[in-house]
N, C-alpha and C. Protein backbone atom coordinates (compact mmCIF):
# COMPACT_ATOMS: atom_id res chain seq x y z
N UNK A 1 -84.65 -47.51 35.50
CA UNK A 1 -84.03 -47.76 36.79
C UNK A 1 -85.13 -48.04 37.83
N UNK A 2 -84.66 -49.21 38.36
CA UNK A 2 -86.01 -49.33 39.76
C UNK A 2 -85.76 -47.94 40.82
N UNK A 3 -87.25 -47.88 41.23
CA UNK A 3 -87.50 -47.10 42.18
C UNK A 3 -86.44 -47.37 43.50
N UNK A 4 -85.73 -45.92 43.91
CA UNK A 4 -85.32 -46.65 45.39
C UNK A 4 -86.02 -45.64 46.52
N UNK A 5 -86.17 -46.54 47.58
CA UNK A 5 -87.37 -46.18 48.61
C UNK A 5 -85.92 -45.45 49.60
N UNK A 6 -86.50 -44.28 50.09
CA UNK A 6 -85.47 -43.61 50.61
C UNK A 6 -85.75 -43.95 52.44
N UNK A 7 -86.96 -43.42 52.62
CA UNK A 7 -87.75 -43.41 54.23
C UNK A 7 -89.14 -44.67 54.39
N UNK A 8 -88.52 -45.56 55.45
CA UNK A 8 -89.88 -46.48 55.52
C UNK A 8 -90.68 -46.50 56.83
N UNK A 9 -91.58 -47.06 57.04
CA UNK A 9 -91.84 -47.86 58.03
C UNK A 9 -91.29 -47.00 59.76
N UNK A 10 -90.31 -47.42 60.09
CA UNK A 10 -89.70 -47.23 61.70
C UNK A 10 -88.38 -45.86 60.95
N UNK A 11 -88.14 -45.48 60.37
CA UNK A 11 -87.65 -44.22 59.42
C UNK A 11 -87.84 -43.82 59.26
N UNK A 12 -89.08 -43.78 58.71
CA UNK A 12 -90.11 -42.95 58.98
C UNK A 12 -90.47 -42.05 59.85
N UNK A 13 -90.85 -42.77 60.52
CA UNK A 13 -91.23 -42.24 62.09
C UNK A 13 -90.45 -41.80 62.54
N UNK A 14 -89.29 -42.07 63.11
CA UNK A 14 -87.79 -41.75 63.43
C UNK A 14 -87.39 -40.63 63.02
N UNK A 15 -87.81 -40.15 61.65
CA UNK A 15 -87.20 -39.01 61.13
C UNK A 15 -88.24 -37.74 61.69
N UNK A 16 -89.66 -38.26 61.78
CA UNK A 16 -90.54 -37.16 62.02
C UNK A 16 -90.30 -36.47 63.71
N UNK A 17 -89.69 -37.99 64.31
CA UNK A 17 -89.79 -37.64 65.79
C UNK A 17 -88.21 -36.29 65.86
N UNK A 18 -87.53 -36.92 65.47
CA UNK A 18 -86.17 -36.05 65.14
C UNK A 18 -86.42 -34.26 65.56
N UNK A 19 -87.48 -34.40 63.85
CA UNK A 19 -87.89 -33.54 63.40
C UNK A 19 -88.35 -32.13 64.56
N UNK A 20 -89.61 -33.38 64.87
CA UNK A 20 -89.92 -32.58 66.48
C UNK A 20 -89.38 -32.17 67.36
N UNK A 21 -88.21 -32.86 67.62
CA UNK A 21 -87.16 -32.80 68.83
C UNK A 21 -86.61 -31.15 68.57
N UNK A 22 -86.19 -31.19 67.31
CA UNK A 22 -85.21 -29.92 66.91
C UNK A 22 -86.02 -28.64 67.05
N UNK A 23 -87.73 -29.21 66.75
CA UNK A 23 -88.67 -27.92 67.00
C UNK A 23 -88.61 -27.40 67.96
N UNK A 24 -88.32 -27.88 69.37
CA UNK A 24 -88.80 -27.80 70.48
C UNK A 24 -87.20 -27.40 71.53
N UNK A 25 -85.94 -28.01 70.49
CA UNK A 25 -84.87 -27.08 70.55
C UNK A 25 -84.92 -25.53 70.47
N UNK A 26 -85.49 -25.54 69.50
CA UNK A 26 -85.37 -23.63 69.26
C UNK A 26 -86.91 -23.19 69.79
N UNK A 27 -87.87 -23.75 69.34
CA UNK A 27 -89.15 -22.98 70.24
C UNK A 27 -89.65 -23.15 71.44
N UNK A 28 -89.06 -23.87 72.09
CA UNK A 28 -89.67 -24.76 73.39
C UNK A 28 -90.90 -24.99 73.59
N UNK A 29 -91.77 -24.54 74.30
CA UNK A 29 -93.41 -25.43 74.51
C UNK A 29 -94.22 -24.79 73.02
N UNK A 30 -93.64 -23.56 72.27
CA UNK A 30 -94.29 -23.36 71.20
C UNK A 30 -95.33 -22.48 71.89
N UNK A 31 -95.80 -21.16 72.88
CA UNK A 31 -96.20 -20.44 73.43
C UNK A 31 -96.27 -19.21 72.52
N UNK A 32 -95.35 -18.92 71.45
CA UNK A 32 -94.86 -17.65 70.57
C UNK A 32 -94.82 -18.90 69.45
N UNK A 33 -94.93 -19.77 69.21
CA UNK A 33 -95.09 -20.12 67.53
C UNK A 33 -96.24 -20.90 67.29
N UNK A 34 -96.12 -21.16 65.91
CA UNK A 34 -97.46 -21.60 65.18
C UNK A 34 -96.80 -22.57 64.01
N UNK A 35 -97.75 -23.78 63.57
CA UNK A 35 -97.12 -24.30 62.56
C UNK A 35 -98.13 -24.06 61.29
N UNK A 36 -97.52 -24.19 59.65
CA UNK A 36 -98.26 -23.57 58.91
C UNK A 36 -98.10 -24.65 57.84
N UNK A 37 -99.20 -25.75 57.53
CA UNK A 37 -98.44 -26.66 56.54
C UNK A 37 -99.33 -26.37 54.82
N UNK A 38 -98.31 -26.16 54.04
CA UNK A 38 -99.16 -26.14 52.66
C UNK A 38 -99.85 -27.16 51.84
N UNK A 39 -100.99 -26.59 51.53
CA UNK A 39 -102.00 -27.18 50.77
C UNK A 39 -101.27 -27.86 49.11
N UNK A 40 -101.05 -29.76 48.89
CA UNK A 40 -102.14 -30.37 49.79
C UNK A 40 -101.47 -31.40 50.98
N UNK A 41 -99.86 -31.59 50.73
CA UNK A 41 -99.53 -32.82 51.15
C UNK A 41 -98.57 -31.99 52.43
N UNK A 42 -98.01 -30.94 52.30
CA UNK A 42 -97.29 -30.57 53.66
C UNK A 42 -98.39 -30.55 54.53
N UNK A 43 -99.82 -30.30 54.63
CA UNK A 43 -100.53 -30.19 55.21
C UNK A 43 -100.66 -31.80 56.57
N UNK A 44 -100.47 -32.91 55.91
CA UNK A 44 -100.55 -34.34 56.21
C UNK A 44 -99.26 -33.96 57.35
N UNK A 45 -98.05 -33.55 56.96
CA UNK A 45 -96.77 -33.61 57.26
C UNK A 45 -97.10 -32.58 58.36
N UNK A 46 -97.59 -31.73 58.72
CA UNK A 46 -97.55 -30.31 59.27
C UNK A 46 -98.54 -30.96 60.65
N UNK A 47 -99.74 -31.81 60.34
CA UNK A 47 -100.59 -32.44 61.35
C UNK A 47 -99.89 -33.97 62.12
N UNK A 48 -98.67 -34.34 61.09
CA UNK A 48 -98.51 -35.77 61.87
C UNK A 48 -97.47 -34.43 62.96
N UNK A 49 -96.28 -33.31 62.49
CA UNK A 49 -95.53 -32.92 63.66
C UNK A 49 -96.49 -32.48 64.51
N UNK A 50 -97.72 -31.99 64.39
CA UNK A 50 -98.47 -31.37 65.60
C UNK A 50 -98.93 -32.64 66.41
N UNK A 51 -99.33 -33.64 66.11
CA UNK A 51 -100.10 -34.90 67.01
C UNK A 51 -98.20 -35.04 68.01
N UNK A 52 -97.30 -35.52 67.17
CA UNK A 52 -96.52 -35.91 67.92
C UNK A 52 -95.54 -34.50 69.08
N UNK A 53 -95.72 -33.47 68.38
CA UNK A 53 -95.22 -32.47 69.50
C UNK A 53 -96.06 -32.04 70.40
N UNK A 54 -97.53 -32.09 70.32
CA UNK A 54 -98.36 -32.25 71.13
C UNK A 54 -98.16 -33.70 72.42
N UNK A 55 -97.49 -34.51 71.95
CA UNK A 55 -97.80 -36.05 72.62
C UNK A 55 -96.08 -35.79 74.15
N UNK A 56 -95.26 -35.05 72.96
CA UNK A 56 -94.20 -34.68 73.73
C UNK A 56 -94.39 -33.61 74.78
N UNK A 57 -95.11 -32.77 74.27
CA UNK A 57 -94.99 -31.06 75.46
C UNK A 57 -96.23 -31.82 76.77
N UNK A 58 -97.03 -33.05 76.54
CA UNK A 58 -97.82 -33.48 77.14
C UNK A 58 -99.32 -32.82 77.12
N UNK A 59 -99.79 -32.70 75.99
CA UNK A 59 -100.74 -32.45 75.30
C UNK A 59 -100.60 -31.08 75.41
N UNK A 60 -99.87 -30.23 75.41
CA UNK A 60 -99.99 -28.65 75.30
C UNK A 60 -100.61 -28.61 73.69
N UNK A 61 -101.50 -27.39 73.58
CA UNK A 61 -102.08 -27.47 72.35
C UNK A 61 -101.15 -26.63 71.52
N UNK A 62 -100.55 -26.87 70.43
CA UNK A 62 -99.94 -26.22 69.38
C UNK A 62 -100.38 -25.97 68.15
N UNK A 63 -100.86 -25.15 68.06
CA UNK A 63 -101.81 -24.35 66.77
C UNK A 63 -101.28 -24.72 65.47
N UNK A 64 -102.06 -25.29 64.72
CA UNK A 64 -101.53 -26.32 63.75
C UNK A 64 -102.47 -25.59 62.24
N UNK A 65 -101.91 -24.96 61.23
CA UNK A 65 -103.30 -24.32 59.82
C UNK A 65 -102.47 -24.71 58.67
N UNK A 66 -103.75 -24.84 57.69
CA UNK A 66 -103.86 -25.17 56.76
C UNK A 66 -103.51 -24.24 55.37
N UNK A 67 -102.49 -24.12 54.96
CA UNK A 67 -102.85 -22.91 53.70
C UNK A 67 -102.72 -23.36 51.88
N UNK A 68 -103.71 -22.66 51.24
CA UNK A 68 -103.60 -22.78 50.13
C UNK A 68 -102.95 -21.57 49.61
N UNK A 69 -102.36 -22.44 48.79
CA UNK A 69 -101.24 -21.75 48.00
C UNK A 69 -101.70 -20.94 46.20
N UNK A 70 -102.47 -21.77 46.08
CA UNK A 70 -103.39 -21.99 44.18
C UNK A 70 -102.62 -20.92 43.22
N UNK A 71 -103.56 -19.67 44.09
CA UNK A 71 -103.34 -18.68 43.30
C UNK A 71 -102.72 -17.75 43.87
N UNK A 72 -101.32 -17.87 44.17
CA UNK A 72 -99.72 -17.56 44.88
C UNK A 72 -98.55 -17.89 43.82
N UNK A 73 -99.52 -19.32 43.07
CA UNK A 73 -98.44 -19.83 42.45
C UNK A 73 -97.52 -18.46 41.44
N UNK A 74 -96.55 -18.27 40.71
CA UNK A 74 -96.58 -18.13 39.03
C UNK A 74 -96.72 -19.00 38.21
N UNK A 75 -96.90 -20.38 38.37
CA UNK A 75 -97.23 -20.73 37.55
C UNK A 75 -99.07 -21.57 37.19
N UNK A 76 -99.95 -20.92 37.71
CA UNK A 76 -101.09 -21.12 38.44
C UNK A 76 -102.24 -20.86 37.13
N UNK A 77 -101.71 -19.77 35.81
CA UNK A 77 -102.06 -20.12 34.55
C UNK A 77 -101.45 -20.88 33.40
N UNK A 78 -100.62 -21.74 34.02
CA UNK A 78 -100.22 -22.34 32.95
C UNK A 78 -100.56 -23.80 32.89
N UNK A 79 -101.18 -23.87 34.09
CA UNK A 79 -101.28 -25.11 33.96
C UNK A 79 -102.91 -25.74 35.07
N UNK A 80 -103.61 -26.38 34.82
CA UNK A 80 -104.99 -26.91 35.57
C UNK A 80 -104.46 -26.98 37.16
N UNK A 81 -104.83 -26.59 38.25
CA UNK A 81 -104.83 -26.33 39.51
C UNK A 81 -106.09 -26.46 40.23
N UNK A 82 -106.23 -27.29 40.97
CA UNK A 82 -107.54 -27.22 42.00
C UNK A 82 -107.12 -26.93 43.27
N UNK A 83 -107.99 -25.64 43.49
CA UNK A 83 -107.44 -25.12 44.78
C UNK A 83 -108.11 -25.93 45.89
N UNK A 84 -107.58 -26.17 47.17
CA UNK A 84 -107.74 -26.26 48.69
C UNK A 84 -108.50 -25.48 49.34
N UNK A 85 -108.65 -26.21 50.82
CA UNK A 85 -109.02 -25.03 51.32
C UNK A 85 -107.78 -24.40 52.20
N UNK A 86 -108.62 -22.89 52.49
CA UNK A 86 -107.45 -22.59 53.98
C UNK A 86 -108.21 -22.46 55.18
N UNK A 87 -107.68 -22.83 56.13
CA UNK A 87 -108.01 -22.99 57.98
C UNK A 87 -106.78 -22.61 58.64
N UNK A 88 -106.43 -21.40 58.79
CA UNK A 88 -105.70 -20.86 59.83
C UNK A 88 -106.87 -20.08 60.88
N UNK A 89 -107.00 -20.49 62.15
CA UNK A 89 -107.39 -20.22 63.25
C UNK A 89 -107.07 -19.65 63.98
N UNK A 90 -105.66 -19.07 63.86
CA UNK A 90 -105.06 -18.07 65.24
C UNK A 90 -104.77 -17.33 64.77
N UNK A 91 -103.86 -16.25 65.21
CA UNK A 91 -103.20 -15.01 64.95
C UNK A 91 -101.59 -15.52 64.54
N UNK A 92 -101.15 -14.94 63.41
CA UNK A 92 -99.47 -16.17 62.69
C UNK A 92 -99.06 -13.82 63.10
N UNK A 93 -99.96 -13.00 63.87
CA UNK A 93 -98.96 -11.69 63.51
C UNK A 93 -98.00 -11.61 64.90
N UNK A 94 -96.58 -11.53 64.77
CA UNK A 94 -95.61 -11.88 65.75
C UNK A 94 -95.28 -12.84 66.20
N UNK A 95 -95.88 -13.50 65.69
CA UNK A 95 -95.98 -15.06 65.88
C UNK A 95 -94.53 -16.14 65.10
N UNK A 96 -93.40 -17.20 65.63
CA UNK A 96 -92.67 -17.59 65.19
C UNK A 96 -93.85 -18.73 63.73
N UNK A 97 -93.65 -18.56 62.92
CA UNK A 97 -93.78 -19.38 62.50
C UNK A 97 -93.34 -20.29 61.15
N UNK A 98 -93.29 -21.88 61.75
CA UNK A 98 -92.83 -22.72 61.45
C UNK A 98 -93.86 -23.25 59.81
N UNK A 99 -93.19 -23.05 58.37
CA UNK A 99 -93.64 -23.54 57.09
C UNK A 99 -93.47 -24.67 57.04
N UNK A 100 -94.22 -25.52 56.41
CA UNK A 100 -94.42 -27.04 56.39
C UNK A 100 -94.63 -27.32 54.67
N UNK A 101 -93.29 -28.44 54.50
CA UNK A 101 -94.58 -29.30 53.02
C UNK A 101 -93.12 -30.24 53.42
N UNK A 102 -94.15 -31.24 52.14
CA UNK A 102 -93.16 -32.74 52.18
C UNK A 102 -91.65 -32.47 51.15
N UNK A 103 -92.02 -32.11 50.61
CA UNK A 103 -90.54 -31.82 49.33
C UNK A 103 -90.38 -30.22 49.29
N UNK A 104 -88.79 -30.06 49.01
CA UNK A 104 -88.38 -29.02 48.57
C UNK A 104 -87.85 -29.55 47.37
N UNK A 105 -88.09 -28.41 46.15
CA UNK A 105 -87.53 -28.65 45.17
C UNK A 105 -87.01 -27.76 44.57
N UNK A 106 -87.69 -26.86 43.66
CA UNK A 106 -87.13 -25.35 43.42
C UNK A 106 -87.55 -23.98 44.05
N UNK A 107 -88.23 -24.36 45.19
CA UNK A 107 -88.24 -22.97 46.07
C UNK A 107 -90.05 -22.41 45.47
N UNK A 108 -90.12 -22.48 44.55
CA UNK A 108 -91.51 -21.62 43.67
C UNK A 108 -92.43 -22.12 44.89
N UNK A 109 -93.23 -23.26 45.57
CA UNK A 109 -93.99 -23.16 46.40
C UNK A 109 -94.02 -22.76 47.14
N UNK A 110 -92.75 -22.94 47.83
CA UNK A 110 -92.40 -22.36 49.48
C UNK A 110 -92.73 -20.64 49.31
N UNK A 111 -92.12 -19.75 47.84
CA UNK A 111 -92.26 -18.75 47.94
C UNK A 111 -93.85 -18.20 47.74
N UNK A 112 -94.36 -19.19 46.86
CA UNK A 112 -95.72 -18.99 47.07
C UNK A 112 -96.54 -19.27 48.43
N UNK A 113 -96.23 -19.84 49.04
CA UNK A 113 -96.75 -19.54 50.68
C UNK A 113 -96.16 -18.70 52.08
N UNK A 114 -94.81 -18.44 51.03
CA UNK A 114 -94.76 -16.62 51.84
C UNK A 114 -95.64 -15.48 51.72
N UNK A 115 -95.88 -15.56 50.50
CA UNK A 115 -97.08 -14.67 50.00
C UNK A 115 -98.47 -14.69 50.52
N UNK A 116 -98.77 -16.11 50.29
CA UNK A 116 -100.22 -16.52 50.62
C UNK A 116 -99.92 -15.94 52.35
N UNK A 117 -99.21 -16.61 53.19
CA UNK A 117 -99.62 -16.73 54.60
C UNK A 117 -99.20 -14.97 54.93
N UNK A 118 -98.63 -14.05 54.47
CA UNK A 118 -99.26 -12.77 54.83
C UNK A 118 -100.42 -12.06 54.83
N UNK A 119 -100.97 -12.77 54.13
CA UNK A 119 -102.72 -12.37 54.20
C UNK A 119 -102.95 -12.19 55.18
N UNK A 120 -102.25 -13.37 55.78
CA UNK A 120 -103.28 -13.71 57.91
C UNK A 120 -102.05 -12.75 58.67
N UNK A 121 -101.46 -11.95 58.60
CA UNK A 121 -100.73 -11.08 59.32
C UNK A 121 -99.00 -11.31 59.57
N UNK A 122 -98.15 -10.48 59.72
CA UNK A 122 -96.57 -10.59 59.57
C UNK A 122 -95.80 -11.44 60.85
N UNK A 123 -95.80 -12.16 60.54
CA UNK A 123 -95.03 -13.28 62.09
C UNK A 123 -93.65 -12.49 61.83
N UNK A 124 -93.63 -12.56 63.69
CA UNK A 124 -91.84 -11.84 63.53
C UNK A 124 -91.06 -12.84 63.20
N UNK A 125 -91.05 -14.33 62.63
CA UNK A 125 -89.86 -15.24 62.05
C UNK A 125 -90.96 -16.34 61.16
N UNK A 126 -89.84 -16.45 60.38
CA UNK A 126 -90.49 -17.68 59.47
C UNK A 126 -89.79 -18.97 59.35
N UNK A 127 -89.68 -20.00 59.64
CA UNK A 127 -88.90 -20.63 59.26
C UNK A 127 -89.48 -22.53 58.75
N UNK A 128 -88.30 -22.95 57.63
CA UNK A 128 -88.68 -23.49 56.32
C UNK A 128 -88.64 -25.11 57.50
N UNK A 129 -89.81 -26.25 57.26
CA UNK A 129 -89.67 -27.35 57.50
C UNK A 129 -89.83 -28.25 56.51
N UNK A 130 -89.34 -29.46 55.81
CA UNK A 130 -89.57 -30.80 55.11
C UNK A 130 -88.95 -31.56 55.27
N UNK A 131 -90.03 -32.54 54.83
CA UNK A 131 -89.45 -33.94 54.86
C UNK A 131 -88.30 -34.32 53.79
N UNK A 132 -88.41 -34.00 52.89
CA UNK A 132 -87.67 -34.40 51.85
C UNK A 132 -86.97 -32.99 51.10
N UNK A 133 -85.79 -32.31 51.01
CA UNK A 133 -84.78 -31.87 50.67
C UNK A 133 -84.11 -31.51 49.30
N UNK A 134 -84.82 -31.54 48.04
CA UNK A 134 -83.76 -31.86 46.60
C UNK A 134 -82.63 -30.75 46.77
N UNK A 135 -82.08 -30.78 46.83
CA UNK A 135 -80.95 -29.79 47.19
C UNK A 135 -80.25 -29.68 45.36
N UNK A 136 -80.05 -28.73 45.14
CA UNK A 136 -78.94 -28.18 43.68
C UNK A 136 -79.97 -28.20 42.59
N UNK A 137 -81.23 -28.04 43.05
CA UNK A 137 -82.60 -27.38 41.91
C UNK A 137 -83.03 -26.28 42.08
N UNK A 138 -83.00 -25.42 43.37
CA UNK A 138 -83.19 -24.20 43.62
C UNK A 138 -83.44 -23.20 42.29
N UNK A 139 -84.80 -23.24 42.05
CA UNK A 139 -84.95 -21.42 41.21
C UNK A 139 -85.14 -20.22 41.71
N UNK A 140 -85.09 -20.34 43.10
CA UNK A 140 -85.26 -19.04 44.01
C UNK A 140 -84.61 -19.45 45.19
N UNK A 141 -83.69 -18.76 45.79
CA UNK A 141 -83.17 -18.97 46.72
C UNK A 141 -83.89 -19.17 48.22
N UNK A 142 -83.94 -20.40 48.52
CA UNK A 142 -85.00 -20.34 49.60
C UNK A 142 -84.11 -22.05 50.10
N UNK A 143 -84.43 -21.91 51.18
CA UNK A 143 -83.57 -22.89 51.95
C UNK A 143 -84.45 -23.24 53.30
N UNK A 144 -84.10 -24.83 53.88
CA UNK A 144 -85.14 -25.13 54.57
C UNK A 144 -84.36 -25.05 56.28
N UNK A 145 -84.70 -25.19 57.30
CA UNK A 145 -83.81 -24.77 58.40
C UNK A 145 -84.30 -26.24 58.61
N UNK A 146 -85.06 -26.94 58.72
CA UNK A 146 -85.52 -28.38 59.40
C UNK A 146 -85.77 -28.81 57.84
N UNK A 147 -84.90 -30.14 57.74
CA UNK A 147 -85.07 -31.35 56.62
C UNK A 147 -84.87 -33.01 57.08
N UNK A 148 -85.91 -33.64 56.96
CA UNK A 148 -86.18 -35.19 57.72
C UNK A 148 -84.80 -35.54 56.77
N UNK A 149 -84.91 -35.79 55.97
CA UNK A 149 -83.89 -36.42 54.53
C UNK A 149 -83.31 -34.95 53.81
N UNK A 150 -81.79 -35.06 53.81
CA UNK A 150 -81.53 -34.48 52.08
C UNK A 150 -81.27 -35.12 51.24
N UNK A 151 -81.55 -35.06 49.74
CA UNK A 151 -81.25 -35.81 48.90
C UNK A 151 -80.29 -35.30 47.62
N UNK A 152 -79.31 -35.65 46.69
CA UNK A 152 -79.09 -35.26 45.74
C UNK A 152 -79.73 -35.84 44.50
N UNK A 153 -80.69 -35.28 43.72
CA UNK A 153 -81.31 -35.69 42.52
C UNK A 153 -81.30 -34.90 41.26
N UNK A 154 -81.59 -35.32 40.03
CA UNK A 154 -81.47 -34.59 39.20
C UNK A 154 -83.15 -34.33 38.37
N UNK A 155 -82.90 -33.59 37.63
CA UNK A 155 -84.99 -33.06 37.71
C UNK A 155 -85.14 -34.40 36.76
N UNK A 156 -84.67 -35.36 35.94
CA UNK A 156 -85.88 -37.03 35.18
C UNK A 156 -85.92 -37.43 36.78
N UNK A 157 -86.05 -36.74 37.72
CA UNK A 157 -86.81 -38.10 38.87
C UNK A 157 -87.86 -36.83 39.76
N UNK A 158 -88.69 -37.92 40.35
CA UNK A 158 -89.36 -37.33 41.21
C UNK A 158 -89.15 -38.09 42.72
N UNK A 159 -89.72 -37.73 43.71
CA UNK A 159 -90.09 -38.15 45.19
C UNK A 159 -91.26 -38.30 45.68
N UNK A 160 -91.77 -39.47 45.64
CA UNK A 160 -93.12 -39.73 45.93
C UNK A 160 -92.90 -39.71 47.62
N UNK A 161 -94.01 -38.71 48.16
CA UNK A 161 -94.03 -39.23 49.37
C UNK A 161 -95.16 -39.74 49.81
N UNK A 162 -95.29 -40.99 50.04
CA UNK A 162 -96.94 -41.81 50.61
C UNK A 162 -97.12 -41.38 52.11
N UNK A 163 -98.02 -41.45 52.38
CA UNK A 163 -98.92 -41.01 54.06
C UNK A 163 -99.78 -42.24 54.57
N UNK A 164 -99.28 -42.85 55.11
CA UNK A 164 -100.62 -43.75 55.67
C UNK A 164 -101.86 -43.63 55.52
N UNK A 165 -101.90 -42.16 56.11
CA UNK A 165 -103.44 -41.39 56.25
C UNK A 165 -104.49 -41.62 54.76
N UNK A 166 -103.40 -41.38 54.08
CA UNK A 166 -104.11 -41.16 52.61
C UNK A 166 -103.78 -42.55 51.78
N UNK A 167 -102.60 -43.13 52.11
CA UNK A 167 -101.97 -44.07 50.91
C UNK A 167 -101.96 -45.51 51.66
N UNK A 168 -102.10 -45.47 52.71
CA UNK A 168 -102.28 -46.65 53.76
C UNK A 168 -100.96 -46.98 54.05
N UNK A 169 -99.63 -45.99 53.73
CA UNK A 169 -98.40 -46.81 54.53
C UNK A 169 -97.18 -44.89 54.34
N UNK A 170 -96.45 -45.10 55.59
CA UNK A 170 -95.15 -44.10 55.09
C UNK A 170 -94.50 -44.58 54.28
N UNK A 171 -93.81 -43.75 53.27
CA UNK A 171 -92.87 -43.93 52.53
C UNK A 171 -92.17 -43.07 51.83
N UNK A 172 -91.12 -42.72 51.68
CA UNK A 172 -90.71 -42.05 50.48
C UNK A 172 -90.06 -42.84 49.46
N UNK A 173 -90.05 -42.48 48.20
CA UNK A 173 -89.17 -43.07 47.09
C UNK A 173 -88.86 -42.21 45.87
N UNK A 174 -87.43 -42.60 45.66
CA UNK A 174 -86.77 -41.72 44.48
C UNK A 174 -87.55 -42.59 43.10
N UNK A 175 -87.96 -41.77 42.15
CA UNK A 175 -88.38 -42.31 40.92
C UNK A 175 -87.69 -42.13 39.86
N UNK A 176 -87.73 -42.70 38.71
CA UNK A 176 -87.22 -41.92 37.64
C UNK A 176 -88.58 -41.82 36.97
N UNK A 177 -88.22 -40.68 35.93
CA UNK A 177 -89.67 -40.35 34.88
C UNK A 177 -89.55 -40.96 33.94
């Protein structure tokens, strides 16, 4: 089956600005929150919402870190993993903060960066952000409060998501394996 491209170009963008909008619904200038994107590609996703909610609050600075997840995973011996780095810079203790990656799929990462980001101290809220959604794969119950796209897929496909930054263009696309 050909690839179908879900998010492009001006859809892209559109969806990220959205995205922002809804942040700034529930946190307003972001004074009590922090954003937290996982190591390696929510990280891309976690810095394009900080440039653009920064561009909106009119350059207010919004504390934007980096976390690796590696060895959070369970499944982290079963298979070759090269860890990241981590750069969290502020204090995430009482702090709202906002989780970042590009795909949800069965929950196992997201829960592995509940874990990881207590290291850096207990934020009084957590809450789940992505771009992309697989909804009815869930192996741990974990659910996202902000999703650019939901999608219904079945596990022969994946979701590539490209970055300009890295791939020279936005995009998402449904694959088959």
């Amino acid at each position: 089956m050909k690839p179908r491209i879900l998010l492009q170009d001006k859809q892209f963008e559109i969806t990220i600005l959205r995205l922002c909008h809804q942040l700034i619904e529930v946190h307003g200038d972001f004074n009590d929150s922090v954003i937290i994107g996982l190591q390696p590609r929510g990280v891309l996703l976690a810095k394009r919402i900080q440039q653009v909610l920064q561009k909106i609050l009119k350059n207010k600075k919004v504390h934007c870190g980096e976390l690796d997840i590696t060895f959070f995973r369970d499944d982290f011996r079963k298979r070759e993993l090269i860890p990241n780095s981590t750069n969290i810079d502020f204090i995430i203790e009482d702090k709202n903060v906002v989780l970042v990656d590009d795909v949800l799929f069965s929950g196992r990462t997201i829960r592995a960066g509940l874990d990881a980001m207590l290291a850096f101290g207990r934020p009084s809220d957590v809450e789940l952000l992505v771009l992309v959604d697989r909804r009815f794969q869930r192996h741990v119950p974990i659910q996202a409060k902000y999703a650019g796209i939901t999608i219904d897929s079945i596990e022969q496909q994946n979701v590539k998501v490209d970055w300009k930054e890295i791939d020279g263009k936005d995009k998402v696309t449904l694959i088959d394996k």
